[in-house]
PDB file of N, CA and C in Angstrom:
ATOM      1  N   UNK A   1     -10.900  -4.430   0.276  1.00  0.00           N
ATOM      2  CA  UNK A   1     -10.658  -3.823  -1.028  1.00  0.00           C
ATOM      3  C   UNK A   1     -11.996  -3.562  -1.713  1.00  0.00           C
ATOM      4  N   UNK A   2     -12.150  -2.646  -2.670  1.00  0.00           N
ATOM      5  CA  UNK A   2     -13.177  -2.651  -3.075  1.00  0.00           C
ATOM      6  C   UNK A   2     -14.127  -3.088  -4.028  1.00  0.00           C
ATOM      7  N   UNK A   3     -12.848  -4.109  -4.790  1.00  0.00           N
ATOM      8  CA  UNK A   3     -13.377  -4.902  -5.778  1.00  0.00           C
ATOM      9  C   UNK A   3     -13.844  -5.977  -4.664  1.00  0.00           C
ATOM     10  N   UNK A   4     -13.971  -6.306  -3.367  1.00  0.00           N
ATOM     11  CA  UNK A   4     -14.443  -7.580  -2.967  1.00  0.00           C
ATOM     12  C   UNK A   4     -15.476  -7.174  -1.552  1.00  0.00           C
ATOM     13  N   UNK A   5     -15.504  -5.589  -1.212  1.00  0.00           N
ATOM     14  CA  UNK A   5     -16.348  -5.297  -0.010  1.00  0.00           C
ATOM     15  C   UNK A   5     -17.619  -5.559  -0.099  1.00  0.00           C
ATOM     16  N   UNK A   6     -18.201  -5.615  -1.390  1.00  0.00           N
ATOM     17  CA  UNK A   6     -19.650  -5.518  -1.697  1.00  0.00           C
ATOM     18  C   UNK A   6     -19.589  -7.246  -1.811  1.00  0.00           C
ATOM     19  N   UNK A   7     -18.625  -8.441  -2.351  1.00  0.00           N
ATOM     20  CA  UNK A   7     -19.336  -9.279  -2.112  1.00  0.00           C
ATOM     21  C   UNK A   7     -19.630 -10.355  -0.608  1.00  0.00           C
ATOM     22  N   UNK A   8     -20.064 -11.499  -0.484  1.00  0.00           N
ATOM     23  CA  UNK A   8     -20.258 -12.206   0.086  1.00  0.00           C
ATOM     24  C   UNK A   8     -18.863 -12.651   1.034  1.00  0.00           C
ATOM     25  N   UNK A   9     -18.785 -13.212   2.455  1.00  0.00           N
ATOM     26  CA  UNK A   9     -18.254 -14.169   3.263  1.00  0.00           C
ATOM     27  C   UNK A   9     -18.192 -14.892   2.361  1.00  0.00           C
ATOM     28  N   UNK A  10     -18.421 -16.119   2.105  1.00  0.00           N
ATOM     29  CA  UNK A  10     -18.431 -17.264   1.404  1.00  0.00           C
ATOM     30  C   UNK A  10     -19.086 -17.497  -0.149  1.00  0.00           C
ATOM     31  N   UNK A  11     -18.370 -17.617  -1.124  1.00  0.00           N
ATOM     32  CA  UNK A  11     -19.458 -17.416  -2.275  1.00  0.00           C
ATOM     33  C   UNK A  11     -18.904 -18.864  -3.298  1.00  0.00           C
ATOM     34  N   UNK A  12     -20.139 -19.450  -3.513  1.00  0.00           N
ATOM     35  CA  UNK A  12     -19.464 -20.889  -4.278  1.00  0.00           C
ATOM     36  C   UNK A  12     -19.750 -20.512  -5.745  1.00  0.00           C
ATOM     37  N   UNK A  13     -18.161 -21.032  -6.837  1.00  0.00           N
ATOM     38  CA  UNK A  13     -18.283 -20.440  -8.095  1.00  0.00           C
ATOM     39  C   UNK A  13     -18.477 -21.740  -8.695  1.00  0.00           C
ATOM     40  N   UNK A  14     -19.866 -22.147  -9.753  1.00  0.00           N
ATOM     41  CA  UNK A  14     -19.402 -23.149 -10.602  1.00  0.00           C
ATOM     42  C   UNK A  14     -18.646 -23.524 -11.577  1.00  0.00           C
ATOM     43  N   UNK A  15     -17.715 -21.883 -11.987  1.00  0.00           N
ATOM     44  CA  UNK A  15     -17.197 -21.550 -13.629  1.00  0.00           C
ATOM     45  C   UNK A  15     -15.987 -22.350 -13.643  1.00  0.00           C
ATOM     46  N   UNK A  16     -15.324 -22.120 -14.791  1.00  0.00           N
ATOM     47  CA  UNK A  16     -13.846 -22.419 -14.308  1.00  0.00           C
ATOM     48  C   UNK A  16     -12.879 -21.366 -13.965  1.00  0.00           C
ATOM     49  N   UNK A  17     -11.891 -21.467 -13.756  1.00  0.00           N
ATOM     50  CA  UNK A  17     -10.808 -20.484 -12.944  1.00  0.00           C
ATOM     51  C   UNK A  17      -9.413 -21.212 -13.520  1.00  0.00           C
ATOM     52  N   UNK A  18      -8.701 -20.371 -13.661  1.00  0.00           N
ATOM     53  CA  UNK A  18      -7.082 -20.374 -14.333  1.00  0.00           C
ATOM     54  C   UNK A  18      -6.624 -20.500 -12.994  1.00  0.00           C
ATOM     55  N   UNK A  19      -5.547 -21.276 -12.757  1.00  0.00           N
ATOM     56  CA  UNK A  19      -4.517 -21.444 -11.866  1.00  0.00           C
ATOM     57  C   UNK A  19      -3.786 -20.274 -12.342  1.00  0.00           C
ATOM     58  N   UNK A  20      -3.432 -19.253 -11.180  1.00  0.00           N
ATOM     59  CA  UNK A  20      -2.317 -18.143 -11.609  1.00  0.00           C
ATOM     60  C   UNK A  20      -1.479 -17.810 -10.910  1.00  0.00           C
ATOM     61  N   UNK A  21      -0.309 -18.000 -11.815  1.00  0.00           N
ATOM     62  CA  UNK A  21       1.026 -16.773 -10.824  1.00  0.00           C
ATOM     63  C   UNK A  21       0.771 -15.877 -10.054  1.00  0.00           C
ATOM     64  N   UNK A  22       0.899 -15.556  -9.083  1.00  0.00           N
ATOM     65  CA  UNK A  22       0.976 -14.621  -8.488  1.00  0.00           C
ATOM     66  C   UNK A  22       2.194 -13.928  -7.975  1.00  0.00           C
ATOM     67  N   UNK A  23       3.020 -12.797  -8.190  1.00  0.00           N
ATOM     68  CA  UNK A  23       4.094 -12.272  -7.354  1.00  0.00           C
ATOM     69  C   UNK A  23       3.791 -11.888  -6.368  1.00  0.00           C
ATOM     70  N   UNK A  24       5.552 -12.199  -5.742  1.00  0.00           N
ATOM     71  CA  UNK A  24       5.064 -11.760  -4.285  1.00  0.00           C
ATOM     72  C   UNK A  24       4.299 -10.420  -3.805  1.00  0.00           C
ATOM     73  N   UNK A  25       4.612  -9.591  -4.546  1.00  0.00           N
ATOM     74  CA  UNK A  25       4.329  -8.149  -4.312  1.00  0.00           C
ATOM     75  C   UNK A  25       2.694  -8.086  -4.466  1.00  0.00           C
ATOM     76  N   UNK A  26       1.939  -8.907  -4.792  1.00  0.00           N
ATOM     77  CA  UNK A  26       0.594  -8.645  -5.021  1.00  0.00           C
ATOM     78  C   UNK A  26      -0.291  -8.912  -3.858  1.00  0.00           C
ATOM     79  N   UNK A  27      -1.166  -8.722  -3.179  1.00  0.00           N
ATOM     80  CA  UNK A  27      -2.792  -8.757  -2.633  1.00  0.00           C
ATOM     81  C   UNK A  27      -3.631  -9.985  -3.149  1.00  0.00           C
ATOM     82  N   UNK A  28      -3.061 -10.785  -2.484  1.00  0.00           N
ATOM     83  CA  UNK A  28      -4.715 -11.760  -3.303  1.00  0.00           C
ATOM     84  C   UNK A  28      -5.620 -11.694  -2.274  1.00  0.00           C
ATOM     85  N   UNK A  29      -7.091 -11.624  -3.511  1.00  0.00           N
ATOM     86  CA  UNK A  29      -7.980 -10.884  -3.103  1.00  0.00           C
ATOM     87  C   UNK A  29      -9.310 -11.928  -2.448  1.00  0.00           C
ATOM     88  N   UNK A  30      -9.014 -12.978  -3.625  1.00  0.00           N
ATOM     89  CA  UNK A  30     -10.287 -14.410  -3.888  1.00  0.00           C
ATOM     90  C   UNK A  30      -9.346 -15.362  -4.417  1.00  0.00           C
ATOM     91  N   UNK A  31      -9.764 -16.855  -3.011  1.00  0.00           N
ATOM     92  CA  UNK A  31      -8.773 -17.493  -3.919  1.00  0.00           C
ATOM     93  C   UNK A  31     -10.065 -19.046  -3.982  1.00  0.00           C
ATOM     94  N   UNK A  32      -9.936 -19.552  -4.745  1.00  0.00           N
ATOM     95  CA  UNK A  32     -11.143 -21.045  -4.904  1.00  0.00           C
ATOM     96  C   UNK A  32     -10.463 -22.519  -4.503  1.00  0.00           C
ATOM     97  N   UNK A  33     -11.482 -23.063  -4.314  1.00  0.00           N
ATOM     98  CA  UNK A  33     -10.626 -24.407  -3.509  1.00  0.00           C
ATOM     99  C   UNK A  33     -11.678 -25.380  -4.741  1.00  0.00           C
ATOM    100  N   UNK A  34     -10.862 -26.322  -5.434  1.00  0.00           N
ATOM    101  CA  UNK A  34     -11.564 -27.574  -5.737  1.00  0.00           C
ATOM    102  C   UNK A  34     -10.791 -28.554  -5.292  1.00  0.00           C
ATOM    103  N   UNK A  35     -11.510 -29.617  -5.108  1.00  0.00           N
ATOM    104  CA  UNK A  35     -10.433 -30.731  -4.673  1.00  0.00           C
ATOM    105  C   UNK A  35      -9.777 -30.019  -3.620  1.00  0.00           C
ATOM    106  N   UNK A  36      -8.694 -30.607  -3.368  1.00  0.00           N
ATOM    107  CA  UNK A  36      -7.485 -30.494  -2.471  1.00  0.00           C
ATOM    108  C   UNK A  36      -6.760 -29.394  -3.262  1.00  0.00           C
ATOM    109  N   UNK A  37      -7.274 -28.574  -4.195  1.00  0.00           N
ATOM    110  CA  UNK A  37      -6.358 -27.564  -4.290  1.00  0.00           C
ATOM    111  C   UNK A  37      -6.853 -26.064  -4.054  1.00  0.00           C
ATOM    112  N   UNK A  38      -6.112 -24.793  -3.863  1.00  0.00           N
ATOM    113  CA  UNK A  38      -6.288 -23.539  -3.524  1.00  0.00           C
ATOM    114  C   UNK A  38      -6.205 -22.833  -4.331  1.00  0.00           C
ATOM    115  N   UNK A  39      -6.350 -21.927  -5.530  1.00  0.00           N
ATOM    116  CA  UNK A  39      -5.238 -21.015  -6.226  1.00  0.00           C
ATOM    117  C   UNK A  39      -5.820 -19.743  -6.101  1.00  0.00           C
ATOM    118  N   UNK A  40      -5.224 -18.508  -6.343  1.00  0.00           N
ATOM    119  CA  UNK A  40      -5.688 -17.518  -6.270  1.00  0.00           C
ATOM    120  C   UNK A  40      -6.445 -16.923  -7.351  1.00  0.00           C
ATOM    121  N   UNK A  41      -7.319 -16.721  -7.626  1.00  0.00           N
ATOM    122  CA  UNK A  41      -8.275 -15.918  -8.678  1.00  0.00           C
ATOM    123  C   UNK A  41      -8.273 -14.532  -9.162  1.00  0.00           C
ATOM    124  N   UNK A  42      -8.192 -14.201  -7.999  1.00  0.00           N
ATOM    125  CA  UNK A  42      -8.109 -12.175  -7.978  1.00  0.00           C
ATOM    126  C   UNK A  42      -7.072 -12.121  -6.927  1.00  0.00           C
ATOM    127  N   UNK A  43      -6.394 -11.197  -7.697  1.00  0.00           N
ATOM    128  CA  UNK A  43      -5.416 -10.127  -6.867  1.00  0.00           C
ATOM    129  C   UNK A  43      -5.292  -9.013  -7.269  1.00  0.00           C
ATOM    130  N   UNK A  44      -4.887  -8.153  -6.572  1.00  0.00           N
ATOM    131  CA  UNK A  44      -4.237  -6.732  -6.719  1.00  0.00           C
ATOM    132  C   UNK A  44      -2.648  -6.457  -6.863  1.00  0.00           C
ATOM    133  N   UNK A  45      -2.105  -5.166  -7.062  1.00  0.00           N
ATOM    134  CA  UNK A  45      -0.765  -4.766  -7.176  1.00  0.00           C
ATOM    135  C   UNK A  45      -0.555  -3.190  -7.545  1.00  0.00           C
ATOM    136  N   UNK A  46       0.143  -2.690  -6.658  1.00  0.00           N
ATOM    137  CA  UNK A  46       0.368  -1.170  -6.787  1.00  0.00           C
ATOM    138  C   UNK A  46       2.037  -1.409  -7.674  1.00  0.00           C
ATOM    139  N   UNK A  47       2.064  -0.423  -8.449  1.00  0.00           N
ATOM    140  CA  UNK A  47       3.425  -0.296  -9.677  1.00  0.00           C
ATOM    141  C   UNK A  47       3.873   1.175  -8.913  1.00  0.00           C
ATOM    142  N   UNK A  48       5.141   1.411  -9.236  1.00  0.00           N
ATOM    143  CA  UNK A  48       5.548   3.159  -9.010  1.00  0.00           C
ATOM    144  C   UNK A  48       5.022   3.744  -9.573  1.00  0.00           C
ATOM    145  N   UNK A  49       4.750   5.000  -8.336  1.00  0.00           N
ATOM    146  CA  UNK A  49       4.196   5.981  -9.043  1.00  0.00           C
ATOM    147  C   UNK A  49       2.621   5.437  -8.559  1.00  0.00           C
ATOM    148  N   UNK A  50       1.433   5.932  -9.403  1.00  0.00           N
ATOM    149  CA  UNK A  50      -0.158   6.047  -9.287  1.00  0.00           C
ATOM    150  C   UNK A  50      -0.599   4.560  -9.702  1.00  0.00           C
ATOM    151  N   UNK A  51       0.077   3.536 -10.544  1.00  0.00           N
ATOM    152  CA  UNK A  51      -0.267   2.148 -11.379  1.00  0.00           C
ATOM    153  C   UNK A  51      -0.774   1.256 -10.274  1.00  0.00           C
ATOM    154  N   UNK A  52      -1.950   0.940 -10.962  1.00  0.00           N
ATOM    155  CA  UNK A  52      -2.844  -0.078 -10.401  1.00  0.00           C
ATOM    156  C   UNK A  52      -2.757  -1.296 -11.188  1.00  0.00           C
ATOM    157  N   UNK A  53      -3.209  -2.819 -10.783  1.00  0.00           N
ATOM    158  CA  UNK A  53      -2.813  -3.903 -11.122  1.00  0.00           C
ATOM    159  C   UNK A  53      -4.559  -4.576 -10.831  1.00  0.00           C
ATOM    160  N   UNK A  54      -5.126  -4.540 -11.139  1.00  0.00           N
ATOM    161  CA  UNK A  54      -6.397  -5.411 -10.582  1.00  0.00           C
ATOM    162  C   UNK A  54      -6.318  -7.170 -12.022  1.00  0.00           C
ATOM    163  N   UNK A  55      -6.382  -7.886 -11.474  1.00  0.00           N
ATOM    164  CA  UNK A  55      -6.406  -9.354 -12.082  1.00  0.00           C
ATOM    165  C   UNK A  55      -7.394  -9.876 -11.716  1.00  0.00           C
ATOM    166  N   UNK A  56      -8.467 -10.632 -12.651  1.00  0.00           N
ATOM    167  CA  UNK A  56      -9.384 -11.646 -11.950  1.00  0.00           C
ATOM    168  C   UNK A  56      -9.175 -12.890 -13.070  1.00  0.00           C
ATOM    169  N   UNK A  57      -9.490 -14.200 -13.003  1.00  0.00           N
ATOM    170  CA  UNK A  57     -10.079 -14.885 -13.711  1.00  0.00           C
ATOM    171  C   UNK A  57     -11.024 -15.598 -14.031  1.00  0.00           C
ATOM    172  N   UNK A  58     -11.917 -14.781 -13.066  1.00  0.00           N
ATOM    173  CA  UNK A  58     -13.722 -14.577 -13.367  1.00  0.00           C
ATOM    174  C   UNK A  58     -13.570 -13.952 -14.758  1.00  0.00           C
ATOM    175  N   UNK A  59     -14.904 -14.557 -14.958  1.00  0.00           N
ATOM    176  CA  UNK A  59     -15.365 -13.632 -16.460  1.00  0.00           C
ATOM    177  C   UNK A  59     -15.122 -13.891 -17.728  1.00  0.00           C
ATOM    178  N   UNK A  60     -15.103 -15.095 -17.597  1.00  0.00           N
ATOM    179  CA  UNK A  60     -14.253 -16.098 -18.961  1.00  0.00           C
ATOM    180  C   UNK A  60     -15.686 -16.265 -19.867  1.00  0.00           C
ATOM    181  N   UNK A  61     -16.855 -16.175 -19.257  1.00  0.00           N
ATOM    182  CA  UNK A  61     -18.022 -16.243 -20.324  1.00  0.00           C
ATOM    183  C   UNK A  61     -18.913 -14.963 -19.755  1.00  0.00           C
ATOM    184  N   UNK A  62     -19.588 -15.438 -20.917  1.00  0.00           N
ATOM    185  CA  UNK A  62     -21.084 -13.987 -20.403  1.00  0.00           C
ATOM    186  C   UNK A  62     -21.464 -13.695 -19.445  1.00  0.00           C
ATOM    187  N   UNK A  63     -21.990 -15.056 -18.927  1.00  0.00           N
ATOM    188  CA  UNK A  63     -22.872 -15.008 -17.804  1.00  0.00           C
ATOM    189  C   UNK A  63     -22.244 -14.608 -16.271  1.00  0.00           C
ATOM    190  N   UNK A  64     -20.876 -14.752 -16.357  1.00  0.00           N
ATOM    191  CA  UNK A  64     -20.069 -14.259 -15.298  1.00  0.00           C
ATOM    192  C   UNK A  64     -20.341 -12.550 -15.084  1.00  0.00           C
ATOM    193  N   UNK A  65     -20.236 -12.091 -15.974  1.00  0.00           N
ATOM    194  CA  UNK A  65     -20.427 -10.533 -16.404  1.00  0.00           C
ATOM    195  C   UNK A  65     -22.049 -10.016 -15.941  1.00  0.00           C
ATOM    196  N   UNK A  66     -22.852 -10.972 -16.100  1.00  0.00           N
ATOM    197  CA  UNK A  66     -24.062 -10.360 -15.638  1.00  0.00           C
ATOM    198  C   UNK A  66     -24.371 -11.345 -14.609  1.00  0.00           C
ATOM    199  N   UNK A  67     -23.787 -11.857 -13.326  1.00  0.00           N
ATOM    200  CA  UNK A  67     -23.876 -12.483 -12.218  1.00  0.00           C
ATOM    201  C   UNK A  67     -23.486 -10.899 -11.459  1.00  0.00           C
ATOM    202  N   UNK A  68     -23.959 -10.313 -10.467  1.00  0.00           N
ATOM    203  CA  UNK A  68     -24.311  -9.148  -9.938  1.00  0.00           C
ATOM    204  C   UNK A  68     -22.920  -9.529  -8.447  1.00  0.00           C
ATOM    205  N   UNK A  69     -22.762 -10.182  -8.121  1.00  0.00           N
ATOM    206  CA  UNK A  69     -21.541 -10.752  -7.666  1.00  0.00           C
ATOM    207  C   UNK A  69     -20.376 -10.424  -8.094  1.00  0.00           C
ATOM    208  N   UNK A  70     -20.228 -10.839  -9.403  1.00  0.00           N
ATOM    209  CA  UNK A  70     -19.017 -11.004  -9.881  1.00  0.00           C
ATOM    210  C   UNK A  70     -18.943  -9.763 -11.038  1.00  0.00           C
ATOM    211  N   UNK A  71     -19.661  -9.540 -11.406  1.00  0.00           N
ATOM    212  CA  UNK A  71     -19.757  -8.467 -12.204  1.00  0.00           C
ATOM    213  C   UNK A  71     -19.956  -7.358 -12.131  1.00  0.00           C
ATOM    214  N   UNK A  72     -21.122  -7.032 -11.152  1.00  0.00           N
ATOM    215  CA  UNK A  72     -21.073  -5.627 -10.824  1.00  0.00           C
ATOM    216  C   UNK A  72     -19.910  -5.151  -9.438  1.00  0.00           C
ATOM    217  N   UNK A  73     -20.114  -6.160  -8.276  1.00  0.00           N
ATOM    218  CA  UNK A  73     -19.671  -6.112  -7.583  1.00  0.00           C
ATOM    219  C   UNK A  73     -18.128  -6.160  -7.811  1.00  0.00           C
ATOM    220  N   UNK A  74     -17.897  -7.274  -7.925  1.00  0.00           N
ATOM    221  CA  UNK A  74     -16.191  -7.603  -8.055  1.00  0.00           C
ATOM    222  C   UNK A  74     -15.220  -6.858  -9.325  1.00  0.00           C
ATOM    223  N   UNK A  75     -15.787  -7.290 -10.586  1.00  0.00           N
ATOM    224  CA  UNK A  75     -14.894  -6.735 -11.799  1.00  0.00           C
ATOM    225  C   UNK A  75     -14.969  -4.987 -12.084  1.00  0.00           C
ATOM    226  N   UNK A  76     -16.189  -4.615 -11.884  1.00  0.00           N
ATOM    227  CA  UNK A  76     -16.312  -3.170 -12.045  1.00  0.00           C
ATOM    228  C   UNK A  76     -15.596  -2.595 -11.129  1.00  0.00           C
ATOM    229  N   UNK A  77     -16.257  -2.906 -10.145  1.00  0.00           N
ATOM    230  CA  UNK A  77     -15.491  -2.211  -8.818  1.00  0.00           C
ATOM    231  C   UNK A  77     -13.757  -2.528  -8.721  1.00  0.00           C
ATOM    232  N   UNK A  78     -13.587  -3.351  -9.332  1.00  0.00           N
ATOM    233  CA  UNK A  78     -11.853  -3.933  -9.345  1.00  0.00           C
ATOM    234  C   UNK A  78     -11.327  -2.693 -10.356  1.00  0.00           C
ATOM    235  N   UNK A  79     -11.996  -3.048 -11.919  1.00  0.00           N
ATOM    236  CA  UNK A  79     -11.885  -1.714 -12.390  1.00  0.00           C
ATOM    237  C   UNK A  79     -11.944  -0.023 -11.960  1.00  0.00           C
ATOM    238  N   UNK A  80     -12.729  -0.084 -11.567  1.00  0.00           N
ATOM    239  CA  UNK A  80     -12.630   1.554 -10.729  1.00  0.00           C
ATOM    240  C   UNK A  80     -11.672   1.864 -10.414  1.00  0.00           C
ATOM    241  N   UNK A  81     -11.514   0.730  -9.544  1.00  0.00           N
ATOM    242  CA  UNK A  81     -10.012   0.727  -8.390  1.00  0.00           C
ATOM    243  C   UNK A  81      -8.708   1.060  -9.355  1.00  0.00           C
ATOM    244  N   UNK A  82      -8.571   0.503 -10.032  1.00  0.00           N
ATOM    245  CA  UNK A  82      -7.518   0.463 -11.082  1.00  0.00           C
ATOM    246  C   UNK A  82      -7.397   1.787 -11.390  1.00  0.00           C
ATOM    247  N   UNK A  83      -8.486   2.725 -11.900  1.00  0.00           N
ATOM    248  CA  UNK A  83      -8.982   3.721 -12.621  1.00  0.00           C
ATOM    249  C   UNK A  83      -8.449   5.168 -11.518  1.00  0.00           C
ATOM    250  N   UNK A  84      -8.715   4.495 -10.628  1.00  0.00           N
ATOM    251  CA  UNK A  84      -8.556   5.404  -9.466  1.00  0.00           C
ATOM    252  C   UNK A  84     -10.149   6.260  -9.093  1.00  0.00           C
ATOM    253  N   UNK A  85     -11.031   5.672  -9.241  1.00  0.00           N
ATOM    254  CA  UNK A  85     -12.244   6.032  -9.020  1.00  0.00           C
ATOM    255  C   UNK A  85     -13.115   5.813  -7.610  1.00  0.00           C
TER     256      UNK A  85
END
């Protein structure tokens, strides 16, 4: 996908991350492990019709936004996607 081609195999996040729902119908994209647990972070979802769905819960502070990873790479590009760009 293209919110995640540009980043890394393996990428360790120190931030925090929301545990999230996910429906079945969605793409998860990035999911984080602490402890013994998994949850998904980013996913995708196509709606009828042209509707795009991009979700992350990166980006909860500044510095997420200007981490070139997660920001240029992942959220913009997630955006695009959405945009149809």
């Amino acid at each position: 996908h293209p919110s995640w081609v540009l980043c890394p195999d393996t990428f360790e996040y120190k931030g925090n991350v929301d545990v999230a729902d996910v429906t079945q119908d969605a793409t998860v994209l990035v999911e984080c492990k602490y402890g013994n647990t998994t949850t998904p972070v980013s996913w995708i979802r196509t709606e009828m019709g042209a509707g795009r769905v991009f979700f992350t819960s990166f980006a909860k502070v500044d510095s997420d936004l200007k981490d070139p990873t997660i920001g240029d790479n992942h959220i913009i590009a997630g955006l695009g996607w959405v945009l149809g760009r």
